[in-house]
Protein backbone atom coordinates (compact mmCIF):
# COMPACT_ATOMS: atom_id res chain seq x y z
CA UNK A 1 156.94 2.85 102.56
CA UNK A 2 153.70 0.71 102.83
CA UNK A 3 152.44 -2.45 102.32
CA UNK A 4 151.66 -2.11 99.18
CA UNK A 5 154.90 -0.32 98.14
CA UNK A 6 157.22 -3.39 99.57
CA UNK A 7 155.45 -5.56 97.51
CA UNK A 8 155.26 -4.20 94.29
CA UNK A 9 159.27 -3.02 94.80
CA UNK A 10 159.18 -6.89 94.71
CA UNK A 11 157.88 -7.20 91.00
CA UNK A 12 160.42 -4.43 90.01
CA UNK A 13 163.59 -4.43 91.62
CA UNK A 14 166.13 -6.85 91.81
CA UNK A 15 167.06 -6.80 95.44
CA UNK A 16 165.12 -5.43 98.47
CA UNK A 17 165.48 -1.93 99.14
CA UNK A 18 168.01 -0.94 101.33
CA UNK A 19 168.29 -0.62 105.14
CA UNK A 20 164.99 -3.47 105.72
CA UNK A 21 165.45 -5.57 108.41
CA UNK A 22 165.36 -9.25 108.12
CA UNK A 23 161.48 -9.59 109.04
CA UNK A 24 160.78 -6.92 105.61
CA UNK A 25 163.50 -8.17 103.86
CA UNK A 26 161.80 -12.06 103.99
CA UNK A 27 158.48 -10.39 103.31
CA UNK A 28 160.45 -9.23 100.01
CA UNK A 29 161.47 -12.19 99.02
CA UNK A 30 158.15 -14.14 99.72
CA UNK A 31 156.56 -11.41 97.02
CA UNK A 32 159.01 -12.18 95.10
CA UNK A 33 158.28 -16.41 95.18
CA UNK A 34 161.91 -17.22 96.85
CA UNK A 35 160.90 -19.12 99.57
CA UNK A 36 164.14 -20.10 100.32
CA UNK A 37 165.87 -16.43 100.11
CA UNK A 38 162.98 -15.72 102.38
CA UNK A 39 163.16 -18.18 105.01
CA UNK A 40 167.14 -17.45 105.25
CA UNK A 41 166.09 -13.56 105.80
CA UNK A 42 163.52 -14.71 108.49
CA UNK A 43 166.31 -16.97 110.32
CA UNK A 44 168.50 -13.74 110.38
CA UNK A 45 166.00 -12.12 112.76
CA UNK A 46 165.62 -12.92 116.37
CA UNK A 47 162.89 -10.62 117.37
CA UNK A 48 159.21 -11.57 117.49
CA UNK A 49 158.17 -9.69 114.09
CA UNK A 50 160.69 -12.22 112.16
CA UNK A 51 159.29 -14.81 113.85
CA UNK A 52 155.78 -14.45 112.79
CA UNK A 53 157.23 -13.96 109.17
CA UNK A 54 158.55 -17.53 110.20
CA UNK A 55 155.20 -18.59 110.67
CA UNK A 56 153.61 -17.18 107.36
CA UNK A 57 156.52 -19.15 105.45
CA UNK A 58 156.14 -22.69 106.93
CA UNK A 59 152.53 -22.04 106.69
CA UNK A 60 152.74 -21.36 103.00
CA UNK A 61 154.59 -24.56 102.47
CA UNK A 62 152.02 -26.61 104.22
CA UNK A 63 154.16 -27.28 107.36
CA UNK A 64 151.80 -26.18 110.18
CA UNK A 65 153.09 -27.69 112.94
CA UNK A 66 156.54 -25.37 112.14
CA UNK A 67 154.74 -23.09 111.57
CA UNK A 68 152.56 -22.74 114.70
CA UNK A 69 156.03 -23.31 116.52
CA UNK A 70 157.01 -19.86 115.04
CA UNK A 71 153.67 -18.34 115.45
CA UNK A 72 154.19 -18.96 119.34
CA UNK A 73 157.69 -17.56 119.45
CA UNK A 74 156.14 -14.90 117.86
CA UNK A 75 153.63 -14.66 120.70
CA UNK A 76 150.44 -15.00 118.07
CA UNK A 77 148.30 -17.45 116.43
CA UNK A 78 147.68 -18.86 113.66
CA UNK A 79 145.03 -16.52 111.80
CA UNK A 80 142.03 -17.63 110.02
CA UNK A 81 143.04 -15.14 106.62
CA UNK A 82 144.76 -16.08 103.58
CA UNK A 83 148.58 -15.95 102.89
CA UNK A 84 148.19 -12.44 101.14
CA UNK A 85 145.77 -11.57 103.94
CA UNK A 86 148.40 -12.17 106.49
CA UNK A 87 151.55 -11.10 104.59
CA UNK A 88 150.16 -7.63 104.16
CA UNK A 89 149.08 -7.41 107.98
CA UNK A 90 152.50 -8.12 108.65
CA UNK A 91 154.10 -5.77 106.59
CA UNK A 92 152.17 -2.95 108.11
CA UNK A 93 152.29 -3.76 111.78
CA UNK A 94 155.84 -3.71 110.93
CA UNK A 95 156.23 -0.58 108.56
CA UNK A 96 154.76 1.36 111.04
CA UNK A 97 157.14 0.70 113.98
């Protein structure tokens, strides 16, 4: 699957595909515009890819000090890119593990 693929799966389907992980399942739902169902899907994951999808989500809402909090645990940055920018970096660094 890419990118590309996760996202548009987003505009068709009505629940992620099956066997994602909670950093591409919040991905999923933040194509999707569920914020929340993303954000719980994000808190399901402990690893360091979850956490950066942390970060994109608190960013999104505005919240940057959260989010930088996540983009540490995550062991990044914030980025200088847009949200879609960002979201598909994400889903490829990840996709490809």
């Amino acid at each position: 699957m890419t990118a590309d693929e996760l996202r548009h799966s987003a505009t068709i389907d009505a629940a992620p595909p099956p066997g994602l992980g909670p950093a591409l399942r919040a991905l999923w739902w933040d194509a999707r515009g569920d914020w929340n169902a993303a954000h719980e899907a994000a808190q399901e994951g402990e690893d360091a890819d979850s956490a950066w999808v942390h970060a994109l989500l608190h960013r999104r809402e505005g919240d940057l000090a959260n989010a930088d909090y996540w983009y540490r645990r995550a062991g990044r940055r914030r980025p200088d890119v847009t949200l879609g920018q960002e979201w598909a970096e994400i889903a490829t660094a990840v996709l490809i593990r």
